[in-house]
Protein backbone atom coordinates (compact mmCIF):
# COMPACT_ATOMS: atom_id res chain seq x y z
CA UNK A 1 167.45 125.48 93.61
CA UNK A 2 166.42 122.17 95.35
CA UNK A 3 169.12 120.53 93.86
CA UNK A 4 171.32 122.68 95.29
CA UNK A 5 170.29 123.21 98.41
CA UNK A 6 170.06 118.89 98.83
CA UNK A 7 173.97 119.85 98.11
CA UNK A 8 174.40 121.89 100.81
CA UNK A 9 173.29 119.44 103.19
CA UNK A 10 176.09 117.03 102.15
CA UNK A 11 178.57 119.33 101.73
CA UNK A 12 178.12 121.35 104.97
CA UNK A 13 179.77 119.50 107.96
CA UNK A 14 179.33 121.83 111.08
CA UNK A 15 178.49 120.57 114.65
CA UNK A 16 176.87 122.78 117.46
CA UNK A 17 178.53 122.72 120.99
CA UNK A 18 178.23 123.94 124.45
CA UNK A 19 181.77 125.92 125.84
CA UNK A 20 181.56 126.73 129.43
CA UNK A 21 182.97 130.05 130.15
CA UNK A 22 182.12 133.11 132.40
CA UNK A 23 183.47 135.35 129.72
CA UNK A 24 181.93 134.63 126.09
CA UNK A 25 182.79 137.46 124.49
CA UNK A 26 186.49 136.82 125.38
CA UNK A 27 186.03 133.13 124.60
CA UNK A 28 184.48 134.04 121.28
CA UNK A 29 187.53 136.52 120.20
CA UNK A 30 189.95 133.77 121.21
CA UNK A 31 188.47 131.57 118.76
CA UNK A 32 188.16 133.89 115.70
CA UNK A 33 191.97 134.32 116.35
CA UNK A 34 192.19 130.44 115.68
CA UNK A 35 191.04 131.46 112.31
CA UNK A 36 187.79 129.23 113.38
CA UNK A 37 184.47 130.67 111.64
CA UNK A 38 181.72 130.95 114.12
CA UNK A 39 177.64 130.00 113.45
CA UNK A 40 174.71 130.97 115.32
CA UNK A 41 175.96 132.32 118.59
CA UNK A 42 173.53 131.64 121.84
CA UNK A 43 174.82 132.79 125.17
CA UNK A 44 173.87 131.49 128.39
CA UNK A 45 174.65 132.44 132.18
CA UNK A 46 177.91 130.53 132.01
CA UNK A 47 177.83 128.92 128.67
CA UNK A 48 177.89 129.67 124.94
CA UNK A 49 176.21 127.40 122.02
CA UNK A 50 178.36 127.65 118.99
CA UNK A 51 178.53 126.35 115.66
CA UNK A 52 181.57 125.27 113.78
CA UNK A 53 183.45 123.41 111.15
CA UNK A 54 183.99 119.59 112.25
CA UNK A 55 187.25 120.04 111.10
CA UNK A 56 188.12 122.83 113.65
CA UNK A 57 186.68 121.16 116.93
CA UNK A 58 190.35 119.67 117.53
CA UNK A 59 191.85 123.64 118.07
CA UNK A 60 188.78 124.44 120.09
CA UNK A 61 189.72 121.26 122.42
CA UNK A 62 192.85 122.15 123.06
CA UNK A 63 191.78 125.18 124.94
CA UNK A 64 188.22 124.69 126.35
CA UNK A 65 186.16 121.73 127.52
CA UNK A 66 183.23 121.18 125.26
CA UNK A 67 180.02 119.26 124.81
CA UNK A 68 178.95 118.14 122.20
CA UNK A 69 175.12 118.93 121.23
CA UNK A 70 174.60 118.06 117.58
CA UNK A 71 175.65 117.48 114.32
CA UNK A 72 175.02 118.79 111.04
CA UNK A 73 175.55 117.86 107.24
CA UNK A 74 176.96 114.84 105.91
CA UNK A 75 178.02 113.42 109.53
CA UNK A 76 174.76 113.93 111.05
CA UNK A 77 173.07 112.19 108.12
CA UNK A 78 175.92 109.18 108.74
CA UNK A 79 175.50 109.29 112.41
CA UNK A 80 171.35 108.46 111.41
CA UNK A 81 172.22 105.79 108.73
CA UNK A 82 174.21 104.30 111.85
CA UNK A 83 171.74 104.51 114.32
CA UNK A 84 168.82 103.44 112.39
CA UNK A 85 171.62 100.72 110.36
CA UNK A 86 169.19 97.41 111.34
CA UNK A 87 166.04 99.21 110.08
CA UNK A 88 167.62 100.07 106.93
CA UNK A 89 168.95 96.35 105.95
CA UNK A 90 165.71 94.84 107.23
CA UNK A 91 163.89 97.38 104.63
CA UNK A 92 166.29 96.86 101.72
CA UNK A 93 165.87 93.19 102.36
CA UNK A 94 162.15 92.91 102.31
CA UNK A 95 161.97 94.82 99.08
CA UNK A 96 164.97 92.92 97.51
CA UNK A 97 162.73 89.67 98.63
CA UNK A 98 159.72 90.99 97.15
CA UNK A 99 161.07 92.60 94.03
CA UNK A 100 162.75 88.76 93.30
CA UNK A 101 158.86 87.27 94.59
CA UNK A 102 157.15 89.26 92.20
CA UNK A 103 158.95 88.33 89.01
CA UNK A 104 157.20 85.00 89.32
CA UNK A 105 153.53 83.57 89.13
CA UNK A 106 151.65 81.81 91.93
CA UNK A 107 148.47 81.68 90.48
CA UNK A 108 146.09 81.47 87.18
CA UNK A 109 142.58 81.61 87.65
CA UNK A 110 140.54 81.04 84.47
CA UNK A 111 136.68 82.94 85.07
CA UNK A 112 134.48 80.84 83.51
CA UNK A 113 131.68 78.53 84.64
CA UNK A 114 132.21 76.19 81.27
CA UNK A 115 134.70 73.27 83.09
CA UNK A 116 135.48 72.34 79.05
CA UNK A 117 136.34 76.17 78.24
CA UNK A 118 138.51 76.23 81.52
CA UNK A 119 140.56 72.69 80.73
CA UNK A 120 141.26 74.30 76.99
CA UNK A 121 142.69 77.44 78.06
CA UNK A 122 144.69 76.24 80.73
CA UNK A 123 146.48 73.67 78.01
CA UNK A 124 147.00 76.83 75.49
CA UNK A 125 148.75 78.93 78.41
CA UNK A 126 150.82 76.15 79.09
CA UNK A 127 151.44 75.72 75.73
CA UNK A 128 152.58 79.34 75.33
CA UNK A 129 154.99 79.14 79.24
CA UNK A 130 152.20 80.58 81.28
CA UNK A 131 151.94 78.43 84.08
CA UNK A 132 152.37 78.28 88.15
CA UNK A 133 155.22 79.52 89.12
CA UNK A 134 156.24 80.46 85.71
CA UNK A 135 158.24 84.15 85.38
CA UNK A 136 155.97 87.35 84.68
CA UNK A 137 155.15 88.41 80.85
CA UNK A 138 155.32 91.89 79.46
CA UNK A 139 152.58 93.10 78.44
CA UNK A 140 153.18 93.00 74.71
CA UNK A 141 153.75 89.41 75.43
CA UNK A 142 150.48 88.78 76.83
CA UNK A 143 149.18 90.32 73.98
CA UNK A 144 150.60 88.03 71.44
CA UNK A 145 149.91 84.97 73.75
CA UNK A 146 146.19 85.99 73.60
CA UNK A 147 146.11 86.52 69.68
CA UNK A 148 147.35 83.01 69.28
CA UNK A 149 144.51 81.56 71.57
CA UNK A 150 142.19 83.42 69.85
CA UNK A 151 142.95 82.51 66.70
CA UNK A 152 143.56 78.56 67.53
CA UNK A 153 139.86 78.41 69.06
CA UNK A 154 137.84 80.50 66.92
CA UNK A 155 135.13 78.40 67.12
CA UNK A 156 134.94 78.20 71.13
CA UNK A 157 136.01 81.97 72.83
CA UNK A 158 134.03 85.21 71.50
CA UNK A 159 136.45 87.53 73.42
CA UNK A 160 139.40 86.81 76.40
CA UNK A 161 141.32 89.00 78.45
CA UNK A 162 144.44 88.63 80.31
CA UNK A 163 145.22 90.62 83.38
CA UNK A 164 148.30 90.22 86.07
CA UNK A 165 147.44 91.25 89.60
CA UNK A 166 150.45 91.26 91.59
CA UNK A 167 151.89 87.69 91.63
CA UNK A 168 148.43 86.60 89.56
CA UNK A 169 146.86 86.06 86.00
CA UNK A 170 143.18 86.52 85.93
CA UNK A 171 142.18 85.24 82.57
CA UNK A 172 138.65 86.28 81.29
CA UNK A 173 136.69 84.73 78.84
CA UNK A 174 133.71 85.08 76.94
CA UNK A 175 132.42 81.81 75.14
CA UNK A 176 131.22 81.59 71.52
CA UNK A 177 127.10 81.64 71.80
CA UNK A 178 125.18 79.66 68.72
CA UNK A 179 122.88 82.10 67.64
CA UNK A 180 120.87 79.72 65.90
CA UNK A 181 119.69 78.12 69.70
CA UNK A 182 116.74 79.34 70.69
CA UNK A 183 116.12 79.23 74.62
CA UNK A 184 112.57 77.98 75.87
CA UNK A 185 111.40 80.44 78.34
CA UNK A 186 108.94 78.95 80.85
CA UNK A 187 105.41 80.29 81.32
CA UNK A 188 105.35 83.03 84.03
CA UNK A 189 103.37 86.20 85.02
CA UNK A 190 104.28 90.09 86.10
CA UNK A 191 102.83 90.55 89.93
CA UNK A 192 102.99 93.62 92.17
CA UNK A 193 105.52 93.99 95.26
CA UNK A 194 103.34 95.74 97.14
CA UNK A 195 100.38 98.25 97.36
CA UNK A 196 100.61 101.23 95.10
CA UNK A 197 99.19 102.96 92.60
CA UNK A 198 100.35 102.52 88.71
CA UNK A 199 102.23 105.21 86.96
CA UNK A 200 103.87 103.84 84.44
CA UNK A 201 103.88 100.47 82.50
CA UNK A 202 106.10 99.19 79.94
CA UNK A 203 105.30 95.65 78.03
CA UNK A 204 107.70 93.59 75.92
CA UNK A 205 105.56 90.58 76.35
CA UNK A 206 102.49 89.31 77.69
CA UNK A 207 98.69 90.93 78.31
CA UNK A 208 98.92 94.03 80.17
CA UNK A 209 96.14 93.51 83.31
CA UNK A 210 95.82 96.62 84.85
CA UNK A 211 95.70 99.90 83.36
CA UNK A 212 97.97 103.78 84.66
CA UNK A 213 95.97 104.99 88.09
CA UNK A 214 94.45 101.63 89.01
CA UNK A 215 95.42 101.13 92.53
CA UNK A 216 97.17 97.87 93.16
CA UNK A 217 97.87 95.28 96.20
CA UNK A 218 100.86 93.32 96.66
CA UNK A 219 100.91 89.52 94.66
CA UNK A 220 98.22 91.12 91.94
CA UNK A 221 99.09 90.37 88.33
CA UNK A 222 99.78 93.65 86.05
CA UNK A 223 101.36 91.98 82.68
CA UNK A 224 99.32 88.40 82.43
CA UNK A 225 101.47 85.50 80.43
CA UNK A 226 98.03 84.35 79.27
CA UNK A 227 97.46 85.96 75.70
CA UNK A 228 93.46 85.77 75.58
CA UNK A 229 91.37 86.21 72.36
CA UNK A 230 87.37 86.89 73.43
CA UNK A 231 87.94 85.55 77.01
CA UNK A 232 89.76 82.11 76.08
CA UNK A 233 93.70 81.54 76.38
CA UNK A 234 95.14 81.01 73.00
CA UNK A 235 98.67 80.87 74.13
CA UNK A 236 100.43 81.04 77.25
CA UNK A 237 104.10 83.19 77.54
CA UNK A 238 106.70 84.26 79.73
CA UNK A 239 105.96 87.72 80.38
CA UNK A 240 107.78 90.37 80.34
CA UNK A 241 107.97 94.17 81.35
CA UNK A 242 108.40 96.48 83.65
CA UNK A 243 105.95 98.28 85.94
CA UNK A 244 105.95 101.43 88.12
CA UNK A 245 103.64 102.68 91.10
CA UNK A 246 103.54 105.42 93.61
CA UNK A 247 104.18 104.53 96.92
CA UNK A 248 104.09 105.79 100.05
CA UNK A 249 106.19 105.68 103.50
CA UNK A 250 107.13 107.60 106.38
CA UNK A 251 110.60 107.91 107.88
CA UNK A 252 112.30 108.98 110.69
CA UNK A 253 116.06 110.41 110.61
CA UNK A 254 118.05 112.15 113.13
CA UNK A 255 120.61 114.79 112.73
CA UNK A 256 123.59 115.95 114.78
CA UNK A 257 123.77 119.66 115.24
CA UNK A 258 127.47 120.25 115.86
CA UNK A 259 130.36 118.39 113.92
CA UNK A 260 134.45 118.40 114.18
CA UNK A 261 135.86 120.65 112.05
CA UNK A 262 139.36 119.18 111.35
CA UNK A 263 141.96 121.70 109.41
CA UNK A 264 145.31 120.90 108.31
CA UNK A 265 148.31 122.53 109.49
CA UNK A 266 151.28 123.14 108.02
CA UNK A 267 153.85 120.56 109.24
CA UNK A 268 154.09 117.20 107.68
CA UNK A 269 156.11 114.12 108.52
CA UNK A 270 157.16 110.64 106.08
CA UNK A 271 157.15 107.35 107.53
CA UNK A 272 157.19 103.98 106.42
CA UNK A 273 154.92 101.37 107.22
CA UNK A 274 154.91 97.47 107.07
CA UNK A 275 151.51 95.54 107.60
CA UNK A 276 151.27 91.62 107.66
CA UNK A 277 148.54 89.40 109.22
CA UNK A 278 146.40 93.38 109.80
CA UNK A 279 149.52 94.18 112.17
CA UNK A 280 151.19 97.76 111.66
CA UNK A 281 154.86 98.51 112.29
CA UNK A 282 156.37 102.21 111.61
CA UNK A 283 159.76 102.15 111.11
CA UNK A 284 159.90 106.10 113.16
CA UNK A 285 158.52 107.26 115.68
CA UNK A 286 155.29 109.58 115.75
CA UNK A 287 156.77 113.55 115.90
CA UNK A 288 153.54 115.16 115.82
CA UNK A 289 150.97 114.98 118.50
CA UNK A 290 147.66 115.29 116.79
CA UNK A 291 147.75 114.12 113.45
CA UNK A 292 145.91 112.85 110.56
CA UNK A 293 147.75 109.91 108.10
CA UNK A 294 147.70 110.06 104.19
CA UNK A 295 148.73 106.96 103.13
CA UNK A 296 150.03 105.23 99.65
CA UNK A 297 150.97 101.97 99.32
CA UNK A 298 154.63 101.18 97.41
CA UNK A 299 154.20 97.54 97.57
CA UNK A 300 150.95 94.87 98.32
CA UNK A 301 151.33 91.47 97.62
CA UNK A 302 150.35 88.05 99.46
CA UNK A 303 149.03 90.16 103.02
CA UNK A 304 152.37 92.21 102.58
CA UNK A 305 151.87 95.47 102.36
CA UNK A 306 154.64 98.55 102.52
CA UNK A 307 152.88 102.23 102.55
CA UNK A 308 154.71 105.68 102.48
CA UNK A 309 152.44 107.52 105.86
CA UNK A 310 152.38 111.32 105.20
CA UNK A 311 151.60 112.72 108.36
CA UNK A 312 150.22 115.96 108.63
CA UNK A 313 149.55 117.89 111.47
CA UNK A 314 145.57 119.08 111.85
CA UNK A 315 143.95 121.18 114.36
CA UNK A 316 139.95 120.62 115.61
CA UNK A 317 137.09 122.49 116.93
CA UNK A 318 133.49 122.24 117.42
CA UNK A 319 131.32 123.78 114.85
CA UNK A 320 127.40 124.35 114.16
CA UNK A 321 126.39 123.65 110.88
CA UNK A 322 124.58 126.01 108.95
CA UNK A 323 120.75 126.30 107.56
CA UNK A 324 122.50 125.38 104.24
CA UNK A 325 124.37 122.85 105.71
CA UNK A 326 121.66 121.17 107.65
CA UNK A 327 119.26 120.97 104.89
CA UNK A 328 121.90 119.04 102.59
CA UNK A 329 122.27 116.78 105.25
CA UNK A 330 118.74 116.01 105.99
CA UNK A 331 118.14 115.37 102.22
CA UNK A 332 121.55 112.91 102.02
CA UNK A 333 119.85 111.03 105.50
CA UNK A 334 116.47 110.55 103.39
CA UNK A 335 118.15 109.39 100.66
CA UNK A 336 120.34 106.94 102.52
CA UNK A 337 116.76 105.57 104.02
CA UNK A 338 114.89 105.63 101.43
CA UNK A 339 117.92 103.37 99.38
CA UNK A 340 117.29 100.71 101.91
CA UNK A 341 113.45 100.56 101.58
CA UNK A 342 113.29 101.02 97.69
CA UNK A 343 113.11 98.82 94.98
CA UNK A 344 115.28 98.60 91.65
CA UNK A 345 114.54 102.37 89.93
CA UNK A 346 112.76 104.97 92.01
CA UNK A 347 112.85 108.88 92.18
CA UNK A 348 111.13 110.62 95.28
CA UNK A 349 108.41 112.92 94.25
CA UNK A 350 107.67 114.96 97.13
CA UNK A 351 108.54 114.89 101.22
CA UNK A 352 106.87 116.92 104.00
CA UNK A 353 108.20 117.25 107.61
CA UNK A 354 105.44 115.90 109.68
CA UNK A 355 107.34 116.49 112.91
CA UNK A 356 110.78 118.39 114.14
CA UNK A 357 111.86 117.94 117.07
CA UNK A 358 115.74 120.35 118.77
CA UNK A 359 117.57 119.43 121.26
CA UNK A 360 121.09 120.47 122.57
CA UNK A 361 122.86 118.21 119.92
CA UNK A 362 120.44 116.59 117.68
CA UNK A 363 117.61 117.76 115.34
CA UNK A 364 115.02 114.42 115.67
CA UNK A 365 112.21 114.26 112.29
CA UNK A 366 109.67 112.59 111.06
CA UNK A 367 108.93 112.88 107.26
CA UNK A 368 106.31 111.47 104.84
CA UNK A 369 107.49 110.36 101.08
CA UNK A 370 105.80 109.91 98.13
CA UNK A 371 107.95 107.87 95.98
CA UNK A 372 107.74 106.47 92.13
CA UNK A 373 109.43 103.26 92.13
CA UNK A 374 109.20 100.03 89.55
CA UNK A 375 106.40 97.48 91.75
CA UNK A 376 107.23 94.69 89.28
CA UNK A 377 108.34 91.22 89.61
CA UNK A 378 108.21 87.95 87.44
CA UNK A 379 107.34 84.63 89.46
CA UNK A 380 105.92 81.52 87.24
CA UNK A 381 102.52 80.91 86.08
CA UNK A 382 99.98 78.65 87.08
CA UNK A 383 98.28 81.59 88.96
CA UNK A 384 94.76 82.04 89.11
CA UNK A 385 94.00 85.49 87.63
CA UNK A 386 90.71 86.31 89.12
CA UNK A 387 91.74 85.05 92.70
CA UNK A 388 95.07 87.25 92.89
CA UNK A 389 93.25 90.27 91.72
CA UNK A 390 90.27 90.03 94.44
């Protein structure tokens, strides 16, 4: 049915005019006696609108002046191509540039730190016609360029990937680790962040100093790196762990009452768009007067960016929320606060509204937390024990 009715549209070639006449019935029988097939008939006070074959509005010239209002079909679409003919070519151009830009590489970035590993893969890409400004691979044949790296430096990568972006390769690698080298770890204690009270502790490593309940100020040491037999240090390790403490705070949030309600409509509109340097050019006008833009982008390389702008028309009002509404809000506001002020892991235990405050377009509160969060941090030794926890 679509098919068909795209069809239509280029088979159809009417055009609607304006006949001025002071008797349109008359005018109208005249015409069917031309053997010309009539279309959507609008009278006027001394005018008709009419629609008709293109290939008829010769006979209908020869016996009444006409104006010409619109076309239709095949010759309006023309009459478009014409009109819009510059916007067109500059379109087909920038894609033809980009579609020829993009069959080439700018760019190979190796991610790596080792300087060594980086210089060696850079040779074996060259080595297999990956280079700047080289053409693009397929991806089977970045497949079988990788296999061959792989195998000729068993001894050096553990795992590489490599991954086009656009006009870029972003080759990463994973280096071979001897797991016969053993890293020294230096000597180093688990302190508190700040005051709480333990809930939790979990040791890998190290003397655990404080015990679940034990309240807790900031800089105190809760996992020692001194391992003590009958008060003397026998050895001295970097400690490890983690440790977790209820906290307290006290936060204020604000909440709007009323919010836009935005509902789409159905008309839509299709534009094209063309952004360079973060300037926007539409190649149509706007046709709808309040609006909101889905956009996809066809093409994004370099800053260059083509998008296909659905725009679809929306309506808005002013709503209230609801009780429901409001509460879900309130707890998303707390959460967002309480992200900023918490450490690591965390889970809030319980919250109480300590004040509440309406007014015409904001609800203003004030609300006590009691959070569980990890209090933990390592920092190196050399601390004295019996100082930090005073």
């Amino acid at each position: 049915m679509v098919i068909l009715k795209v069809l239509s549209i280029f088979i159809t070639n009417l055009i609607e005019i304006c006949i001025n006449t002071k008797s349109p019935n008359k005018t109208i029988k005249y015409l069917r006696n031309l053997n010309i097939n009539i279309y959507n008939i609008k009278y006027q006070e001394d005018s008709i609108t009419i629609k008709i074959n293109l290939n008829d509005l010769d006979k209908v010239g020869k016996y009444y002046n006409y104006e010409i209002i619109r076309y239709y079909g095949k010759t309006n679409i023309l009459n478009y191509l014409k009109l819009n003919k510059l916007s067109f070519i500059l379109l087909f151009t920038i894609i033809l540039f980009i579609f020829i830009l993009t069959r080439f590489i700018i760019s190979i970035n190796v991610i790596t730190e080792d300087s060594n590993l980086q210089s060696t893969l850079l040779n074996e890409l060259d080595k297999n016609n990956i280079y700047k400004y080289s053409l693009v691979k397929d991806a089977n044949k970045l497949n079988e360029i990788k296999e061959i790296i792989l195998n000729n430096n068993k001894d050096k990568i553990e795992w590489l990937n490599i991954e086009r972006k656009g006009m870029k390769y972003f080759i990463n690698v994973e280096p071979k680790v001897d797991k016969n080298k053993v890293e020294e770890k230096p000597y180093c204690h688990i302190i508190s962040l700040k005051d709480s009270m333990v809930t939790r502790i979990i040791t890998s490593k190290g003397m655990e100093v404080v015990d679940v309940n034990d309240s807790v100020k900031k800089g105190d040491i809760l996992i020692s790196g001194d391992i003590k037999f009958n008060e003397e240090t026998k050895n001295q390790v970097c400690a490890s762990g983690k440790v977790y403490g209820r906290t307290w705070y006290t936060v204020n949030i604000t909440i709007p009452r009323n919010y836009e309600k935005i509902t789409k409509l159905n008309k839509k509109r299709y534009n094209l768009k063309i952004s360079f340097n973060n300037k926007h050019y539409r190649l149509f006008k706007n046709r709808l007067s309040n609006y909101i833009t889905e956009s996809q982008d066809i093409v994004n390389i370099l800053g260059f960016k083509i998008s296909l702008d659905k725009d679809i028309e929306v309506k808005s009002n002013i709503q209230e929320y609801s009780d429901q509404e409001l509460e879900l809000n309130i707890k998303k506001q707390i959460e967002n606060k309480m992200k900023n002020i918490l450490n690591g892991e965390y889970q809030i235990i319980t919250q109480k509204v300590l004040k509440k405050e309406l007014n015409d377009s904001k609800i203003d509160m004030e609300v006590f937390i009691v959070a569980e969060e990890e209090i933990s941090t390592t920092i190196e030794g050399n601390i004295n024990m019996t100082e930090s926890n005073e």
